[in-house]
Protein backbone atom coordinates (compact mmCIF):
# COMPACT_ATOMS: atom_id res chain seq x y z
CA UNK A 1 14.79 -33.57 -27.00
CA UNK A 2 11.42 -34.14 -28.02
CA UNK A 3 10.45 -34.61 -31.62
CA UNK A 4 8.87 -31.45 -33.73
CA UNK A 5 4.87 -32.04 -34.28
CA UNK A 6 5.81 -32.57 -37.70
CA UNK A 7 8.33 -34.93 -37.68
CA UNK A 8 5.93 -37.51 -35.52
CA UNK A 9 4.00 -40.45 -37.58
CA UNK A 10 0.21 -39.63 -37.96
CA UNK A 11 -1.04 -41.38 -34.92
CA UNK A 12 1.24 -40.07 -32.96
CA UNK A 13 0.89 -36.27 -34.34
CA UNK A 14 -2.59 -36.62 -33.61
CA UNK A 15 -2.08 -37.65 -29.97
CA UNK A 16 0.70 -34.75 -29.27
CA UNK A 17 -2.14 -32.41 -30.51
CA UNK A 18 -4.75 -33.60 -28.44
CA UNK A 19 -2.50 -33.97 -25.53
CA UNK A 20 -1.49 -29.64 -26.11
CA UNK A 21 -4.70 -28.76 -26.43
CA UNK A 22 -5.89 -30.80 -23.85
CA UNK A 23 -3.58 -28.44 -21.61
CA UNK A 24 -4.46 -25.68 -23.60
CA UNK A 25 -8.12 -25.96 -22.26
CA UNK A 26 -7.74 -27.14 -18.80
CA UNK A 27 -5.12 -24.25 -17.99
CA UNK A 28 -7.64 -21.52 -19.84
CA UNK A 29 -10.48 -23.22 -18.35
CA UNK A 30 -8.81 -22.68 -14.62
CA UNK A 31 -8.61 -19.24 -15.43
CA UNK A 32 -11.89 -18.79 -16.33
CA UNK A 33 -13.80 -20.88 -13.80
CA UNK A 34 -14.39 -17.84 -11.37
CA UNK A 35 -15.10 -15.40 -13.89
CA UNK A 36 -17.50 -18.18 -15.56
CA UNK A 37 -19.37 -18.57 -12.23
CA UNK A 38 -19.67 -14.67 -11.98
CA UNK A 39 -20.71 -13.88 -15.12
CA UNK A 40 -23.20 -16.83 -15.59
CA UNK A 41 -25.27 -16.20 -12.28
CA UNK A 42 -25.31 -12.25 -12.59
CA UNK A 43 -26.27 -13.36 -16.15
CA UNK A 44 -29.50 -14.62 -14.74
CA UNK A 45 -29.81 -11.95 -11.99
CA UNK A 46 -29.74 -9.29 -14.64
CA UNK A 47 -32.59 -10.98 -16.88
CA UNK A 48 -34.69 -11.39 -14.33
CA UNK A 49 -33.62 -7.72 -12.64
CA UNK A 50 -37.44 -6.67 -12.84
CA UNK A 51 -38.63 -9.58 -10.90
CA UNK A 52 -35.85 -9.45 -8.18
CA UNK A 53 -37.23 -6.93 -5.87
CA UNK A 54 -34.22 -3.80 -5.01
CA UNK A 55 -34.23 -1.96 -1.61
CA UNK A 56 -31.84 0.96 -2.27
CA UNK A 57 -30.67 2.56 1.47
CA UNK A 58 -29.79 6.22 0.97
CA UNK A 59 -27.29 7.87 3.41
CA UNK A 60 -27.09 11.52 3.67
CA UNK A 61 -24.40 13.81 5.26
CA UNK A 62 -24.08 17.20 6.08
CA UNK A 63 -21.27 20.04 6.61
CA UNK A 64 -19.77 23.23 6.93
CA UNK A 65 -16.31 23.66 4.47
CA UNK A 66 -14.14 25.81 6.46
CA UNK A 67 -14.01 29.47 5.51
CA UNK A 68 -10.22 29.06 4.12
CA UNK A 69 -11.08 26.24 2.29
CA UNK A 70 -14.29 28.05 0.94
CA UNK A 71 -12.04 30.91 -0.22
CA UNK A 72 -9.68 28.87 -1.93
CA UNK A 73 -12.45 27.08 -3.81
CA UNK A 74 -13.77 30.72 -4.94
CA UNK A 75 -10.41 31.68 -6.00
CA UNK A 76 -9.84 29.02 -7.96
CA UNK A 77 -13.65 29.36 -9.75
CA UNK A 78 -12.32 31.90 -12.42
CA UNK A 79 -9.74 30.08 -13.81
CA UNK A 80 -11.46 26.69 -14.01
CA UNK A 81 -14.54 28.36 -15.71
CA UNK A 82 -12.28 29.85 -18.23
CA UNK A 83 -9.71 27.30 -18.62
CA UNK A 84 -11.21 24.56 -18.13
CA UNK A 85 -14.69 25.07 -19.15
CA UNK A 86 -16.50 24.93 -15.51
CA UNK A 87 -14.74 20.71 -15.24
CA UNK A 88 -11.99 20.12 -12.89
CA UNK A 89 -10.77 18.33 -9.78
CA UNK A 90 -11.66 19.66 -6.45
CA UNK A 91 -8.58 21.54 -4.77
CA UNK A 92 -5.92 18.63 -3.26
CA UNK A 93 -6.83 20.56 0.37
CA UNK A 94 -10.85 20.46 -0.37
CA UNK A 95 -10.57 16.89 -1.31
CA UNK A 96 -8.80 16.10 1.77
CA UNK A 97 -11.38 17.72 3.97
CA UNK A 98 -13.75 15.52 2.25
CA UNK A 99 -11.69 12.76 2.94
CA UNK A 100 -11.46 13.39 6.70
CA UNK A 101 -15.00 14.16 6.97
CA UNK A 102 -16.95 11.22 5.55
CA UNK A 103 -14.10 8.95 4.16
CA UNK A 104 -14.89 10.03 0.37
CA UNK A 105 -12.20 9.89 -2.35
CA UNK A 106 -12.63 12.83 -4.81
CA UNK A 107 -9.52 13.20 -5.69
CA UNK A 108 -8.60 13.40 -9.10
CA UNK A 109 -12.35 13.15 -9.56
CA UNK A 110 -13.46 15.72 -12.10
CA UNK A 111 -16.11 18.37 -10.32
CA UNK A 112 -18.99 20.39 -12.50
CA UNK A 113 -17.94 24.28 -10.81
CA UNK A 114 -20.37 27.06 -11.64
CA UNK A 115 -21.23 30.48 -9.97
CA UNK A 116 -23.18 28.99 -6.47
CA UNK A 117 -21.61 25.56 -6.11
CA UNK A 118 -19.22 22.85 -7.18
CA UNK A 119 -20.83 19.27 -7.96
CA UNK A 120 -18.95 15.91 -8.20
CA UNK A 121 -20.48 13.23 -9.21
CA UNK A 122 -19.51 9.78 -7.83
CA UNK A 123 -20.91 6.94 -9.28
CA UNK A 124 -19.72 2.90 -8.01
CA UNK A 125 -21.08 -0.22 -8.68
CA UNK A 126 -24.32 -1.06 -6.83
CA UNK A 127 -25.25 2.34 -6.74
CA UNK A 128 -24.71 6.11 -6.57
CA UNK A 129 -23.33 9.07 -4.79
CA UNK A 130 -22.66 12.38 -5.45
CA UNK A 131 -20.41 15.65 -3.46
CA UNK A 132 -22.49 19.52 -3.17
CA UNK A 133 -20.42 22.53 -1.77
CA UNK A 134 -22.46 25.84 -1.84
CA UNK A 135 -19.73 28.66 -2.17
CA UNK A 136 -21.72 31.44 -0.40
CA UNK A 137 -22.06 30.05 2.65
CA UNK A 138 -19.65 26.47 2.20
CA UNK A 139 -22.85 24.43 2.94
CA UNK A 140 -21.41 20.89 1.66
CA UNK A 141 -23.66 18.22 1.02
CA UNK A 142 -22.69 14.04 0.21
CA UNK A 143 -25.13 11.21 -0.22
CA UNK A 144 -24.66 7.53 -1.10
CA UNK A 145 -27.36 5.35 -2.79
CA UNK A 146 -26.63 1.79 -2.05
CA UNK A 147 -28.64 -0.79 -4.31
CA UNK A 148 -27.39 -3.71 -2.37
CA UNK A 149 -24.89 -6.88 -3.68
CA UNK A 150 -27.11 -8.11 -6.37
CA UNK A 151 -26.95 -4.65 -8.06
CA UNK A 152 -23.26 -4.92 -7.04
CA UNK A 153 -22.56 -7.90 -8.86
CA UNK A 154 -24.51 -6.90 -12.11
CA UNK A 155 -22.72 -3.72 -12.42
CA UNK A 156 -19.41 -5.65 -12.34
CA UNK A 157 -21.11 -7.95 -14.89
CA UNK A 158 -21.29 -4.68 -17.28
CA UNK A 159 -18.56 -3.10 -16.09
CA UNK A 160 -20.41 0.19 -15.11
CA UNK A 161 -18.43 2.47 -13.00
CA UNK A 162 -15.31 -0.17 -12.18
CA UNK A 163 -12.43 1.44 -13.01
CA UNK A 164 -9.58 0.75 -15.54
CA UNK A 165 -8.27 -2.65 -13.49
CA UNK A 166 -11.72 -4.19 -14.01
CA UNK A 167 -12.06 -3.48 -17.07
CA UNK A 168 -8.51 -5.18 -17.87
CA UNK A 169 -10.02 -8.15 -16.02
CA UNK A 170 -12.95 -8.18 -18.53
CA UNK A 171 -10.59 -8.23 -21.08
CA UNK A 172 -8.67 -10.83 -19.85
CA UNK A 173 -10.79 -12.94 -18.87
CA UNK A 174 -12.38 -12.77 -22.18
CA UNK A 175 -9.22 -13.75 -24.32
CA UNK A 176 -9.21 -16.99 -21.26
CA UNK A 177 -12.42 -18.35 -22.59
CA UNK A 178 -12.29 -17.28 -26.17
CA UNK A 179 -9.38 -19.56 -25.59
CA UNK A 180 -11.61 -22.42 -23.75
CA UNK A 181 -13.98 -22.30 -26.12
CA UNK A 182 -11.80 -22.77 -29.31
CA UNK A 183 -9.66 -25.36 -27.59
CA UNK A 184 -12.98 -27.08 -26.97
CA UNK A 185 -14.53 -27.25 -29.95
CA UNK A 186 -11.26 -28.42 -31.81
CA UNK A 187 -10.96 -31.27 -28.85
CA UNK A 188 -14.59 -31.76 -29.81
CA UNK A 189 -13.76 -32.22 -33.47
CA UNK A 190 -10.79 -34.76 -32.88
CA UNK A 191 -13.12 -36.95 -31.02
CA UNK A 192 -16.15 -36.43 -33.76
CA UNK A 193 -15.46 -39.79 -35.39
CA UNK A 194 -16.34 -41.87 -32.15
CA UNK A 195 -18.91 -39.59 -30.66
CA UNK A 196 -21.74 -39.43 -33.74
CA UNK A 197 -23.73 -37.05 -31.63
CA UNK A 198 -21.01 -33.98 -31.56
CA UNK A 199 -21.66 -32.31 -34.17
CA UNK A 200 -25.73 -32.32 -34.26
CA UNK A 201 -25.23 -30.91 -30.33
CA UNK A 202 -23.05 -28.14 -31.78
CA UNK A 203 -25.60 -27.13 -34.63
CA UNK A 204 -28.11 -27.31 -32.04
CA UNK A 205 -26.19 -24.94 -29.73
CA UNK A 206 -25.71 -22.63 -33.13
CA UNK A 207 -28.95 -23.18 -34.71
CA UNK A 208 -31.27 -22.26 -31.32
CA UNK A 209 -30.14 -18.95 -30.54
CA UNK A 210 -30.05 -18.41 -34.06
CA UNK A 211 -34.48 -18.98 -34.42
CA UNK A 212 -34.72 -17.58 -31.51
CA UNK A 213 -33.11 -14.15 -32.49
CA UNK A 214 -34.37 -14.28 -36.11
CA UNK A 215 -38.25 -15.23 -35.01
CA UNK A 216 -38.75 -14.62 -31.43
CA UNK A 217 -37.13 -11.21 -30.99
CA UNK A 218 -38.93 -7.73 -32.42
């Protein structure tokens, strides 16, 4: 069984400490090393976003909704404008048409419904889209803005339009470097005494975004 922390002599201590967070920081670093890549270069793709030049390709559909399913969509109008305040879900039969039609996933995706036509909006990352069904005559309309993989990658960067699983992945990720970074800088600290440089390097790392925000940015 191996000793408590504690119990070791000071040289010793010190080494079981370095070698934990030594494992600490590899393991959190491993985690992170994707993410780091991702974040970093979409870092620099999003501050120079004016100067990187954006083609967006629009697509545009057109169709007829079936008279049943154009019925059932003004049948259901009364309720959702009273209930519901003119939001809610396309019909589970509508949304299947759409589905069959184009290969577009409304469902479950709330739909503005007024008097001449229900709207859903359908934002992703990289770009845009949005659903139009007329109800007089069940003229339906979809189109899909695509902004291309560098706008792809910087909306994942902000985490516009992901989704709740990205957004856990943002999270995690974060706690993995917050862990990196902490494990580094007390590694950093237990090799201070033989490394006279450390700790000017970390003031500088502290000290120049610090001038920079306090006399370079209005």
């Amino acid at each position: 069984m191996q000793p408590a922390a504690s119990a070791l002599p000071s040289s010793s201590r010190r080494a079981y400490w370095l070698k934990t967070l030594h494992e600490w920081h590899w393991v959190s670093s491993a985690l992170c090393l994707v993410g780091m890549l991702l974040f970093s270069i979409t870092g620099i793709t999003l501050n120079h976003a004016g100067q990187i030049e954006a083609r967006p390709t629009v697509t545009r559909l057109d169709g007829t909704l079936p008279p049943p399913l154009r019925e059932r969509l003004e049948n259901a109008l009364p309720a959702v404008r009273q209930q519901r305040q003119g939001r809610a879900p396309l019909p589970p039969e509508v949304s299947l048409w759409v589905q069959a039609q184009w290969q577009v996933d409304t469902a479950g995706r709330e739909a503005e419904w007024s008097d001449d036509e229900v709207y859903v909006s359908l934002p992703r990352p990289g770009g845009d889209a949005w659903l139009r069904i007329a109800l007089p005559d069940g003229e339906a309309e979809y189109e899909l803005t695509d902004r291309g993989w560098i706008s792809y990658f910087n909306d994942l960067h902000k985490g516009r339009h992901t989704g709740v699983a990205w957004s856990w992945f943002i999270d995690i990720f974060a706690a993995a470097a917050l862990v990196f970074s902490v494990t580094g800088l007390l590694i950093l600290k237990m090799h201070a005494t033989k490394r006279p440089f450390t700790w000017p390097m970390v003031g500088l790392g502290l000290l120049a975004p610090l001038l920079l925000a306090l006399l370079l940015i209005h």
